[in-house]
N, C-alpha and C. Protein backbone atom coordinates (compact mmCIF):
# COMPACT_ATOMS: atom_id res chain seq x y z
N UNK A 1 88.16 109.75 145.55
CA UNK A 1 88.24 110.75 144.50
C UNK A 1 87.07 111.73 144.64
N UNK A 2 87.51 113.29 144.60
CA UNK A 2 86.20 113.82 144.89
C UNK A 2 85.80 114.32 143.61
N UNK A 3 84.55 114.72 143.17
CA UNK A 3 83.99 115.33 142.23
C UNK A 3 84.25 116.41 142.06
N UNK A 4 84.49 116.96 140.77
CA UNK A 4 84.61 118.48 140.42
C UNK A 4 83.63 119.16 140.24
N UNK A 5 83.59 120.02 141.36
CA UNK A 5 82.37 121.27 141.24
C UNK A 5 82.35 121.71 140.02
N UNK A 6 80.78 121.50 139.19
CA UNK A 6 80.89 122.45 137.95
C UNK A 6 80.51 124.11 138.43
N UNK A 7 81.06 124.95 137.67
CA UNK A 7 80.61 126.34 138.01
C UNK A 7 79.14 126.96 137.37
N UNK A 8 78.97 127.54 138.47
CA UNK A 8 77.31 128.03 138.02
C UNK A 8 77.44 128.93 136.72
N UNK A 9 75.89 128.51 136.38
CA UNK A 9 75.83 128.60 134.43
C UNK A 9 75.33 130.25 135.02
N UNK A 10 75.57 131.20 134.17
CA UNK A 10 75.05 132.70 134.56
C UNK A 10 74.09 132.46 133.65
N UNK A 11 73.01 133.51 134.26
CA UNK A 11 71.87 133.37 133.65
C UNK A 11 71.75 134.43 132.24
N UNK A 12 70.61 134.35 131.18
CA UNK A 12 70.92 135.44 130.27
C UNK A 12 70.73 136.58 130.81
N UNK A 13 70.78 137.41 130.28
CA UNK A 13 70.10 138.98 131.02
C UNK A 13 68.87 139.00 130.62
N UNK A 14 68.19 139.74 131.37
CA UNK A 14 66.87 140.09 131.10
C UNK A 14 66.37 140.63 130.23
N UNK A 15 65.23 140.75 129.14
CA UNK A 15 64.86 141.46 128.47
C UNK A 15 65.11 143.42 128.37
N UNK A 16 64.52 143.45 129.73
CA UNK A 16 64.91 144.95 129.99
C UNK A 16 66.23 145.54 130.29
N UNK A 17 67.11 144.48 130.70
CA UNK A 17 68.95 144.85 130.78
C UNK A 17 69.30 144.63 129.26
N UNK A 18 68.97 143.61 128.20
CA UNK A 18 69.50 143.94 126.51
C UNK A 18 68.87 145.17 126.53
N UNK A 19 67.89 145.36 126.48
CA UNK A 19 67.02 146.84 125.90
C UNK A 19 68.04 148.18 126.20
N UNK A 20 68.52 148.31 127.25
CA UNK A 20 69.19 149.37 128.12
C UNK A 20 70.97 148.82 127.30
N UNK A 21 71.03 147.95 127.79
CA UNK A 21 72.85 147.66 126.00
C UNK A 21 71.79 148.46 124.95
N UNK A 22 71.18 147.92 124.38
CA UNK A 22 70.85 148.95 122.73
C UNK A 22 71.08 150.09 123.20
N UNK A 23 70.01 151.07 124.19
CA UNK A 23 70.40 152.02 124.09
C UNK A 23 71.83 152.81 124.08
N UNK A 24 72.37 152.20 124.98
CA UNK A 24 73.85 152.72 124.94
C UNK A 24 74.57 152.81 123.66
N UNK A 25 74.26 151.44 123.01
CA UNK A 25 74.49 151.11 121.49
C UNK A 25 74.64 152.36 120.69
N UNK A 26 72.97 152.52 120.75
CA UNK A 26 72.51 153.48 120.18
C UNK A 26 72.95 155.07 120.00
N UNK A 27 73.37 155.50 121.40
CA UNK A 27 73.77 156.74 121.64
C UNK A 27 75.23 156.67 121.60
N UNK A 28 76.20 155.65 121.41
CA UNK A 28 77.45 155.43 120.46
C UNK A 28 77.24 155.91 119.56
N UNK A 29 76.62 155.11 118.98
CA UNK A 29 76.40 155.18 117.17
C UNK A 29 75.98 157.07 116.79
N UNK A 30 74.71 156.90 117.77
CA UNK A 30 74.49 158.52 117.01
C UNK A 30 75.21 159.18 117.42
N UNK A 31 75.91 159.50 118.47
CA UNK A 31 77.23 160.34 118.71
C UNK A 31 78.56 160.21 117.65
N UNK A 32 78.80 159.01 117.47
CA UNK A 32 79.33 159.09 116.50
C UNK A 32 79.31 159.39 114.71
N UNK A 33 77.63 159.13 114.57
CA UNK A 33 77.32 160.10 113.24
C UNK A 33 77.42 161.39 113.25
N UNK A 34 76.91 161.71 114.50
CA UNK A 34 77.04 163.09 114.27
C UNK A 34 78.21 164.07 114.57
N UNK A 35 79.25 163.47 115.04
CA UNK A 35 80.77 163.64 114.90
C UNK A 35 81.44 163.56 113.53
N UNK A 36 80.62 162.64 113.16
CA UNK A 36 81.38 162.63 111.25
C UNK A 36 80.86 163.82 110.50
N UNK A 37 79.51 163.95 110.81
CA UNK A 37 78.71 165.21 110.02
C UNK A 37 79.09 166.04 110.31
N UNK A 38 80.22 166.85 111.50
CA UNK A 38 79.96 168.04 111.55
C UNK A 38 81.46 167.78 111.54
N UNK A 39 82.28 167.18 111.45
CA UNK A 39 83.33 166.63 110.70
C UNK A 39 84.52 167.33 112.72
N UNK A 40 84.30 166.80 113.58
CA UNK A 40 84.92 166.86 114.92
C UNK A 40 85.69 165.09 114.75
N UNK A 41 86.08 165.29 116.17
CA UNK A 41 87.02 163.72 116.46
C UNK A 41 85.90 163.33 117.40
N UNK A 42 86.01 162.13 117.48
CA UNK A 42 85.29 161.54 118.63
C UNK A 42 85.83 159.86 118.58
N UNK A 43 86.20 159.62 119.92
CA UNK A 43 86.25 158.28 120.41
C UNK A 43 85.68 157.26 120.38
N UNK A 44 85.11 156.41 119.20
CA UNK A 44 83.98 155.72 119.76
C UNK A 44 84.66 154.60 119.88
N UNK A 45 85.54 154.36 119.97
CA UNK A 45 86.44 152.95 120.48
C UNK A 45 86.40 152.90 121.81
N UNK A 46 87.13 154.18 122.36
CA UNK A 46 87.16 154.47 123.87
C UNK A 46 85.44 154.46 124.51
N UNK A 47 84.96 155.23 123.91
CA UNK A 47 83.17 154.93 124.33
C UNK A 47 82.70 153.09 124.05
N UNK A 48 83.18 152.68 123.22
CA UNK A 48 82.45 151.28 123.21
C UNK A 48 83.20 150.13 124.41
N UNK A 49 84.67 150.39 124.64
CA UNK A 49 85.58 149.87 125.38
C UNK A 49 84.63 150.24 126.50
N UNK A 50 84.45 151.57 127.32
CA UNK A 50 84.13 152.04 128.58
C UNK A 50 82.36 151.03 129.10
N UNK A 51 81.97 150.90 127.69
CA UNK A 51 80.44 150.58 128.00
C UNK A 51 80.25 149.28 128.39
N UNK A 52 81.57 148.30 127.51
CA UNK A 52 81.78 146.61 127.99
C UNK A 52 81.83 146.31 128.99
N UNK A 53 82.87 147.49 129.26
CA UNK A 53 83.65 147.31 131.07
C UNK A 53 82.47 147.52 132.18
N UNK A 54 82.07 148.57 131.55
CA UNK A 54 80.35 148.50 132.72
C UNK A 54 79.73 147.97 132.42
N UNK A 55 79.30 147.16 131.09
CA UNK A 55 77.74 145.79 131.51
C UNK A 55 78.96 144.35 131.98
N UNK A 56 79.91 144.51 131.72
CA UNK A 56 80.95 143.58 132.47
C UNK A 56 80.57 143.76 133.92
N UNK A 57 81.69 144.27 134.60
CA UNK A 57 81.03 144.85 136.08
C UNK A 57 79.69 144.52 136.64
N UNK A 58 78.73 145.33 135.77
CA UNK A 58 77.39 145.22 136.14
C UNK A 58 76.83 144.07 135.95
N UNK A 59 77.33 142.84 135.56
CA UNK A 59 76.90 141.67 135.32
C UNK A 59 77.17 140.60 136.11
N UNK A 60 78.91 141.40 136.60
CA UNK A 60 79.63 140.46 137.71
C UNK A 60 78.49 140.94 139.18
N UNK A 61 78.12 142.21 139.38
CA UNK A 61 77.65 142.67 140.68
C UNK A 61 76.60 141.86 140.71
N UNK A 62 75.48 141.57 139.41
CA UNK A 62 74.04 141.14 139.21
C UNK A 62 74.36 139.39 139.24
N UNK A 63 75.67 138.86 139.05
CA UNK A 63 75.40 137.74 139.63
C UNK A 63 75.28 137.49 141.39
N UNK A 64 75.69 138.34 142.39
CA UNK A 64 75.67 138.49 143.02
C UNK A 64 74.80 139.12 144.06
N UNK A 65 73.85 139.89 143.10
CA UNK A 65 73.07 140.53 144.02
C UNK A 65 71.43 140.39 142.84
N UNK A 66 70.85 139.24 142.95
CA UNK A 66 69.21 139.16 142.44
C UNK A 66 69.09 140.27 142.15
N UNK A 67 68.80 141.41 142.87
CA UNK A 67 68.23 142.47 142.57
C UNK A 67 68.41 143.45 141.76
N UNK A 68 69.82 143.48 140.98
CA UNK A 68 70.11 144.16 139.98
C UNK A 68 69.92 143.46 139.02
N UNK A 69 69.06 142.21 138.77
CA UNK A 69 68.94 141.36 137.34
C UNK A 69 67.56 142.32 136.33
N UNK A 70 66.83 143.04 136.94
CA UNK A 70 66.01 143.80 136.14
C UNK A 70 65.03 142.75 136.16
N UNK A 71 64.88 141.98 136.79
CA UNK A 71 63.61 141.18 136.10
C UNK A 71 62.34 141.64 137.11
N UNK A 72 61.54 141.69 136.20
CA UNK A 72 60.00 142.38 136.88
C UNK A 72 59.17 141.09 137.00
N UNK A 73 57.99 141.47 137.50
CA UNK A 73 56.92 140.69 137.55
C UNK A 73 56.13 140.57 136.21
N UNK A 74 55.64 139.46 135.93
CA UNK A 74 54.96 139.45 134.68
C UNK A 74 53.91 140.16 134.35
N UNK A 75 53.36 140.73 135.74
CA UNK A 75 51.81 141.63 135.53
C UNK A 75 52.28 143.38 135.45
N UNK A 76 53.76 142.99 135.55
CA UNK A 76 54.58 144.77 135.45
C UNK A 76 54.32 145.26 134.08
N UNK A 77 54.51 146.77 134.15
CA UNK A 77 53.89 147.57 133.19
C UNK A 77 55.25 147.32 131.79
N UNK A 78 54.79 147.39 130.67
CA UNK A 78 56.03 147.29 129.71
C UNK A 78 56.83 148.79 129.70
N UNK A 79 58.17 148.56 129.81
CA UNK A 79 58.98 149.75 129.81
C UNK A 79 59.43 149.89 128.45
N UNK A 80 59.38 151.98 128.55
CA UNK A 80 59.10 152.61 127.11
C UNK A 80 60.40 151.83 126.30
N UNK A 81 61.59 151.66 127.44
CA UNK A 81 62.73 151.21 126.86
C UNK A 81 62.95 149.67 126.17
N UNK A 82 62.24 149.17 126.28
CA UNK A 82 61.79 147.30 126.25
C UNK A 82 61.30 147.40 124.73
N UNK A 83 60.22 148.92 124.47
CA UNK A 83 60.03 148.55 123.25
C UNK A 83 60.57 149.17 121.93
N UNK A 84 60.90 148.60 120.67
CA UNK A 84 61.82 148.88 119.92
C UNK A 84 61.66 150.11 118.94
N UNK A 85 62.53 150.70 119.08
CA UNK A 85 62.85 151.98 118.21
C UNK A 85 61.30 152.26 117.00
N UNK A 86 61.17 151.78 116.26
CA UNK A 86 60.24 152.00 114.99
C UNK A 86 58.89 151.79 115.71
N UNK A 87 58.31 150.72 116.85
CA UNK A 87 57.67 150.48 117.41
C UNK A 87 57.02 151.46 117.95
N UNK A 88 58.00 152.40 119.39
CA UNK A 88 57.80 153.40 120.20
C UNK A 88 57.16 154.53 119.22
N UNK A 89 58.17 154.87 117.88
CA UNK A 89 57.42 156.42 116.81
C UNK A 89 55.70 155.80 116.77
N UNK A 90 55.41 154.57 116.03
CA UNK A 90 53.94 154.29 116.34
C UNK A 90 53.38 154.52 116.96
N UNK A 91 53.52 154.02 118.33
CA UNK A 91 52.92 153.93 119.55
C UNK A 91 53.10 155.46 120.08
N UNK A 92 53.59 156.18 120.18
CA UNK A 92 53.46 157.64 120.61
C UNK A 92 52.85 158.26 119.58
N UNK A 93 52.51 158.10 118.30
CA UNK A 93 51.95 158.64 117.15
C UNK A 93 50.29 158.20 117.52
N UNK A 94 49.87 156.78 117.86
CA UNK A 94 48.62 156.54 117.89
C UNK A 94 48.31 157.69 119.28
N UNK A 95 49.23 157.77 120.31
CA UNK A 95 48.39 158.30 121.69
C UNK A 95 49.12 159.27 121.96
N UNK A 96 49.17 160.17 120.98
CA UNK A 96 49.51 161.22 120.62
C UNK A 96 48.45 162.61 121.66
N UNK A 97 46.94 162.36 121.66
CA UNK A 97 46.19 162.52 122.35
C UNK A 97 46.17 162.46 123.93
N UNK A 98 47.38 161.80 124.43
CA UNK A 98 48.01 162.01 125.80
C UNK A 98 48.40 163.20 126.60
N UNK A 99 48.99 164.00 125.35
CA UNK A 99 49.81 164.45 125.59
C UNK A 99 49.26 166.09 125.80
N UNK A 100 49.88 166.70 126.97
CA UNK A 100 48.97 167.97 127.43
C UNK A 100 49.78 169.03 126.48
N UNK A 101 50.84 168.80 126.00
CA UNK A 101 51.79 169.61 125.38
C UNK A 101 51.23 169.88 123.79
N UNK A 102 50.95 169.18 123.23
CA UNK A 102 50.22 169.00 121.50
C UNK A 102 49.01 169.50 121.60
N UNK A 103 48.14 168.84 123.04
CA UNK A 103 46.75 169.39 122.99
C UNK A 103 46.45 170.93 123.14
N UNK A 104 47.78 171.77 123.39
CA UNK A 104 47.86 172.84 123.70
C UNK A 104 48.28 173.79 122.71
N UNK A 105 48.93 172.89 122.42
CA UNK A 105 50.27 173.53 120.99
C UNK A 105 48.53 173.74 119.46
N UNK A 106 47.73 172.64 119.81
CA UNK A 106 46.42 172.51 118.60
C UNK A 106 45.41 173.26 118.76
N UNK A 107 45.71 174.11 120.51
CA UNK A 107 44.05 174.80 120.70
C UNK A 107 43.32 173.96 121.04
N UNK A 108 43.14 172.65 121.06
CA UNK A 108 41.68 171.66 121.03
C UNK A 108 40.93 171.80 122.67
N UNK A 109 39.76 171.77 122.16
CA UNK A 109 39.01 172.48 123.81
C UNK A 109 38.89 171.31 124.13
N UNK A 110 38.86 170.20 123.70
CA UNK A 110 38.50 169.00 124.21
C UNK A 110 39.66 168.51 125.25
N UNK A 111 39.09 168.18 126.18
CA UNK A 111 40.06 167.69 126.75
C UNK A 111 40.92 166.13 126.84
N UNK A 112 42.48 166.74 127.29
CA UNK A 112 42.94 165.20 126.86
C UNK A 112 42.78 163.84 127.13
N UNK A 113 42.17 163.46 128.77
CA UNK A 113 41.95 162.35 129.18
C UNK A 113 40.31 161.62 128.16
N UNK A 114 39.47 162.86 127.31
CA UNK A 114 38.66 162.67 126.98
C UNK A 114 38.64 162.11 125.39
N UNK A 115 39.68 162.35 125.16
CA UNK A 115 40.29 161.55 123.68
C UNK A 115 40.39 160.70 123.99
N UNK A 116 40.36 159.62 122.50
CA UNK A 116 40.46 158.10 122.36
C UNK A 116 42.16 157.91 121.23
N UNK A 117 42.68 157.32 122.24
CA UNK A 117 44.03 156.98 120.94
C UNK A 117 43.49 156.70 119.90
N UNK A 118 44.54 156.45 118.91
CA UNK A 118 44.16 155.72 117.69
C UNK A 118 44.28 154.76 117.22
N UNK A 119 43.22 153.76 116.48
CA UNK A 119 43.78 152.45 116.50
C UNK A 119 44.35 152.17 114.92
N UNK A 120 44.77 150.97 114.37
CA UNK A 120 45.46 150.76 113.49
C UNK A 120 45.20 149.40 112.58
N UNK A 121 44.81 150.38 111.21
CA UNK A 121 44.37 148.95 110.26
C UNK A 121 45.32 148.57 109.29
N UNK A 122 45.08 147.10 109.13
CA UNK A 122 46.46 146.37 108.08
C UNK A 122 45.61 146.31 106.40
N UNK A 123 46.85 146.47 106.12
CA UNK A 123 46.47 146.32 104.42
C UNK A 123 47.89 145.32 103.74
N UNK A 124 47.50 145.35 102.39
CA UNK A 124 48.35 144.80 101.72
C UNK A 124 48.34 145.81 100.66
N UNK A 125 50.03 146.12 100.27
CA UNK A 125 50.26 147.48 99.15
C UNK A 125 51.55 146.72 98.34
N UNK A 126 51.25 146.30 97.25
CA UNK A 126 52.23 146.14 96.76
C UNK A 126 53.06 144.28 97.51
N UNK A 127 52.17 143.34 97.56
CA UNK A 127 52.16 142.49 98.36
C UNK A 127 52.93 142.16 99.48
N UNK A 128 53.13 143.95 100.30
CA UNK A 128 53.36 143.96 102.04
C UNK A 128 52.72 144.41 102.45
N UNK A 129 52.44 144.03 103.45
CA UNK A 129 51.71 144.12 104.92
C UNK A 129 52.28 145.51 105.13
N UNK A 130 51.41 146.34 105.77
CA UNK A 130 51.27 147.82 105.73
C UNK A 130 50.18 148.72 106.48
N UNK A 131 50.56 149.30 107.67
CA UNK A 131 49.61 150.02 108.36
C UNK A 131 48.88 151.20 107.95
N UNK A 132 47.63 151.62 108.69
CA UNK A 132 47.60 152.79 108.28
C UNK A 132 46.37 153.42 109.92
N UNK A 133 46.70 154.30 110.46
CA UNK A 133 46.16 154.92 111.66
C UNK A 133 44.87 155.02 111.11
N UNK A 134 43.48 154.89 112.19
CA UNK A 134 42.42 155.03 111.66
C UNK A 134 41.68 155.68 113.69
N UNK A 135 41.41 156.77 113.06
CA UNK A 135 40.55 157.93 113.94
C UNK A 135 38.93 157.65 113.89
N UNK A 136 37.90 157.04 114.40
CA UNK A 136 36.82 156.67 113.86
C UNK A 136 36.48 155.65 112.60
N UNK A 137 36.41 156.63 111.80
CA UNK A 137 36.17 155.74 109.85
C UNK A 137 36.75 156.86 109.38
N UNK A 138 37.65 157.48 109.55
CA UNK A 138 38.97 158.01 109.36
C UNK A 138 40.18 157.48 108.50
N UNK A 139 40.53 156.80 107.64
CA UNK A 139 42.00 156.43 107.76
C UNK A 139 43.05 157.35 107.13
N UNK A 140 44.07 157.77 107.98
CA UNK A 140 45.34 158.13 107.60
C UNK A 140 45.50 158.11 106.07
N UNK A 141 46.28 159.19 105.60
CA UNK A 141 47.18 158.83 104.26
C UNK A 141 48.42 158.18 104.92
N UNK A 142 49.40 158.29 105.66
CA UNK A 142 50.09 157.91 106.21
C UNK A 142 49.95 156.35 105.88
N UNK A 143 51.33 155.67 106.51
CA UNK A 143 50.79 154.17 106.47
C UNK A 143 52.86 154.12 106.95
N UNK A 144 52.54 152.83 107.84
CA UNK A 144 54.21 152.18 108.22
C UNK A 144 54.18 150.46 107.71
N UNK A 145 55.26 150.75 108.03
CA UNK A 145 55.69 148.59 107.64
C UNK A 145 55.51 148.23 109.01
N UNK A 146 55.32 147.13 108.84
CA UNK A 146 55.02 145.92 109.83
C UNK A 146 55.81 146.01 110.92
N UNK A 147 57.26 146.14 110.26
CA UNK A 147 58.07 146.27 111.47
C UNK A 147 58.02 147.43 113.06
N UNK A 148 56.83 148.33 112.27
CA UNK A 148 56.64 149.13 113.08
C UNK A 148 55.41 149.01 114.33
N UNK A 149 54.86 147.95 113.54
CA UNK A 149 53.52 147.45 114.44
C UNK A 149 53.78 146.00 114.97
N UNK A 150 54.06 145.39 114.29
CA UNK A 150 54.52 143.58 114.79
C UNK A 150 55.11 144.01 116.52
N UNK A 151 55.86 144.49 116.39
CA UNK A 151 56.59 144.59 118.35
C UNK A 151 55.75 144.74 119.10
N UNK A 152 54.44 145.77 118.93
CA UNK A 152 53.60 145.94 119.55
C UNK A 152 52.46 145.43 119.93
N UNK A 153 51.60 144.21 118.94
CA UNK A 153 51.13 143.19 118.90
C UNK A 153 51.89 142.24 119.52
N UNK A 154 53.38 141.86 119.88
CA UNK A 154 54.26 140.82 120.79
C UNK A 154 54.02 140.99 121.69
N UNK A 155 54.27 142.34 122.06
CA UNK A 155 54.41 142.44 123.41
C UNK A 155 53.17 142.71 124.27
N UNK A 156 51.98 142.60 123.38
CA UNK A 156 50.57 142.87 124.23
C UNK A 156 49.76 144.09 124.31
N UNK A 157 50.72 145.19 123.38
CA UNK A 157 50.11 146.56 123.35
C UNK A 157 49.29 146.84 122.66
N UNK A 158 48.76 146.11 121.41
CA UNK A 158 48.40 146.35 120.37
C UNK A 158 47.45 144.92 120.14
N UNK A 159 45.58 144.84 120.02
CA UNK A 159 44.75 143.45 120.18
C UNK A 159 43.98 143.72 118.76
N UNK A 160 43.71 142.74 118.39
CA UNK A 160 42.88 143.06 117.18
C UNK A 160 41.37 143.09 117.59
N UNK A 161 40.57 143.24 117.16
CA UNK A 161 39.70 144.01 117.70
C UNK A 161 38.41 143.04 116.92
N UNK A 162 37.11 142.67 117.83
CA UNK A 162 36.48 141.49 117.29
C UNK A 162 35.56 141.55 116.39
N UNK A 163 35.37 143.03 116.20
CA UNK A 163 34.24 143.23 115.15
C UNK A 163 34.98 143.61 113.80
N UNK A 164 36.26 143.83 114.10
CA UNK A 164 37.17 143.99 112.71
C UNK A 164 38.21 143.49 112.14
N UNK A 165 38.28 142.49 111.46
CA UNK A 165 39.40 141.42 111.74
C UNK A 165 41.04 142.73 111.23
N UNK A 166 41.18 143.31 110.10
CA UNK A 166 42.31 143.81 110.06
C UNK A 166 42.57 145.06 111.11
N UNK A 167 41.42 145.54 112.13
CA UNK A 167 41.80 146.60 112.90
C UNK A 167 42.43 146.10 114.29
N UNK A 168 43.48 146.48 114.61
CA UNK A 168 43.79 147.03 116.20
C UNK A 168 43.52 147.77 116.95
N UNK A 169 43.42 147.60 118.49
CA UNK A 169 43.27 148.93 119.44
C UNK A 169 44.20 148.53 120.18
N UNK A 170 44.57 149.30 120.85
CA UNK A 170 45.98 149.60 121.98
C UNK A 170 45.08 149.12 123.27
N UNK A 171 45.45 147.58 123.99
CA UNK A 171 45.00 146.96 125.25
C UNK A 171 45.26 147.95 126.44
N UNK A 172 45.04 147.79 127.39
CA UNK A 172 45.21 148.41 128.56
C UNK A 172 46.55 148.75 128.75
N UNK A 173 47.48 147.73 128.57
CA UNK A 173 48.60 148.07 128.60
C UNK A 173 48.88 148.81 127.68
N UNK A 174 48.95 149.13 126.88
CA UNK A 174 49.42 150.14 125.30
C UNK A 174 49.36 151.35 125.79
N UNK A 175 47.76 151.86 126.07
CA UNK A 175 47.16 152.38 126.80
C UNK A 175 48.74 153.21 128.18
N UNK A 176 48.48 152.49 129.04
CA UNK A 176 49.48 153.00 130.31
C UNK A 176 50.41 153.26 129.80
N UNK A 177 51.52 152.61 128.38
CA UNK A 177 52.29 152.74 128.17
C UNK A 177 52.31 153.85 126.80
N UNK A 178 51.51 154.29 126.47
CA UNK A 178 51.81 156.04 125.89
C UNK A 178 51.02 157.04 126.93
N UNK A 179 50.06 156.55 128.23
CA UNK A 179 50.29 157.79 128.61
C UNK A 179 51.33 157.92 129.69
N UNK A 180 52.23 156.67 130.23
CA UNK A 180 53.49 157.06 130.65
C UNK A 180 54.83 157.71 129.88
N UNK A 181 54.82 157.22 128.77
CA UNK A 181 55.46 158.04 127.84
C UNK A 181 55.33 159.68 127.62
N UNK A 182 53.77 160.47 127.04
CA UNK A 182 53.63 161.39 126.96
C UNK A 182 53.75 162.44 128.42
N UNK A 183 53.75 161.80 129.69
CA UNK A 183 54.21 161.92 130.97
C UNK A 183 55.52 162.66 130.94
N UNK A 184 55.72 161.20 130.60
CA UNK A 184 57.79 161.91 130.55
C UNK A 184 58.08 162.87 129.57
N UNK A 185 57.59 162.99 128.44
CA UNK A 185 57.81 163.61 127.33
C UNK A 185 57.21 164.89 127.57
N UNK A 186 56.18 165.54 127.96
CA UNK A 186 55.60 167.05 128.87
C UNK A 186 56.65 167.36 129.52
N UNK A 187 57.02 166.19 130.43
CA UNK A 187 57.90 166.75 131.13
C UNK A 187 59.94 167.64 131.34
N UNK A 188 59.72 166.57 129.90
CA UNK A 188 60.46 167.05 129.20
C UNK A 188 62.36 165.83 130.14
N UNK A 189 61.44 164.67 130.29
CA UNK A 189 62.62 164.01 130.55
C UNK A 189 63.26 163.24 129.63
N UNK A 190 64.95 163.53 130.09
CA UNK A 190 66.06 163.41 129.33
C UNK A 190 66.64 161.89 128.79
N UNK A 191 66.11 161.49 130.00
CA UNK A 191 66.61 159.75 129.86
C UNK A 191 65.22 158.74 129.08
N UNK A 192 64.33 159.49 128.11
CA UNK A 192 63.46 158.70 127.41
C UNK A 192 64.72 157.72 126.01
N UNK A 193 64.37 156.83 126.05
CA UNK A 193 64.91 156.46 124.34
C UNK A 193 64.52 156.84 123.65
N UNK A 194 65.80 156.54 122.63
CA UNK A 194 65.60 157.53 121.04
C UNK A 194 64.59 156.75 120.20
N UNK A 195 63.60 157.51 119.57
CA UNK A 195 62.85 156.38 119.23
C UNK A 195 63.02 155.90 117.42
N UNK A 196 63.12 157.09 116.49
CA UNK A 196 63.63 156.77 115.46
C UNK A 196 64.78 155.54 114.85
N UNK A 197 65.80 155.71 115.82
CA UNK A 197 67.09 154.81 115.33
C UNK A 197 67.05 153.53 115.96
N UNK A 198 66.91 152.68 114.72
CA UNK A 198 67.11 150.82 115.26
C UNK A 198 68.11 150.75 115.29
């Protein structure tokens, strides 16, 4: 009697292949709001059908070929797309100072590599947890929810800082990852994610 081959278990997808589904998600969805608002037709059945069929496909090819699984090295840089919608508005808001386009748009003679992002202190308002940007001994009127800073502390972008227990600064990585962002964004490239919509 011979044994029955079990079939190989597929692996999950990678962090950075879900990230890239949201977006698609994403640009459904807002295509389709903004088809209702301006009161046109639009397909989003046919768009959500077309998008299955390709992470289908693309899932059958990636069992087959390692190299389309997206998986990086652990010392790889975090991609803008990896991190989440409410997250990214933060994080381009603190290193905002990247960017050759704002520094230009403000007049500031200072130059940009010579700015310091901004880091970010926690409070409690109303018993939630609640940010607020801090420039020196500066702080913001501004202030976000947690949800907007927590992703960024996960994923390593965001360290608390040892002489201040409620302040953050943006690690090295945070760092690379808004001035690769403000990069693309000068440049005015098309394929950045949307960063507002979860």
């Amino acid at each position: 009697m011979t044994e029955k081959k079990q079939p190989a278990k597929a692996e999950r997808p990678s962090s950075k292949m879900r990230a890239l589904f949201r977006e698609v998600a994403r640009d459904i969805v807002a295509r389709d709001r903004d088809a209702r608002k301006r009161g046109v037709t639009q397909n989003t059945i046919g768009e959500i059908e077309r998008a299955m069929v390709k992470a289908y496909v693309y899932g059958q090819e990636a069992l087959l070929d390692d190299r389309m699984s997206f998986r990086g090295s652990p010392d790889a840089p975090i991609d803008w797309l990896e991190i989440p919608p409410r997250a990214r508005g933060t994080l381009s808001f603190m290193t905002i100072c990247f960017s050759q386009r704002w520094s230009a748009a403000l007049g500031e003679a200072t130059a940009v590599q010579d700015r310091n992002p901004d880091e970010i202190e926690a409070f409690i308002e109303d018993g939630r947890k609640r940010w607020t940007m801090v420039r020196g001994d500066e702080r913001s009127e501004r202030s976000v929810g947690d949800g907007s800073v927590a992703p960024l502390i996960r994923l390593g972008l965001l360290a608390m800082r040892s002489d201040c227990i409620n302040r953050y600064a943006l690690t090295s990585a945070g760092v690379a990852a808004g001035k690769e962002y403000w990069h693309r964004s000068d440049a005015g490239d098309p394929t950045l994610p949307r960063e507002g919509m979860r």
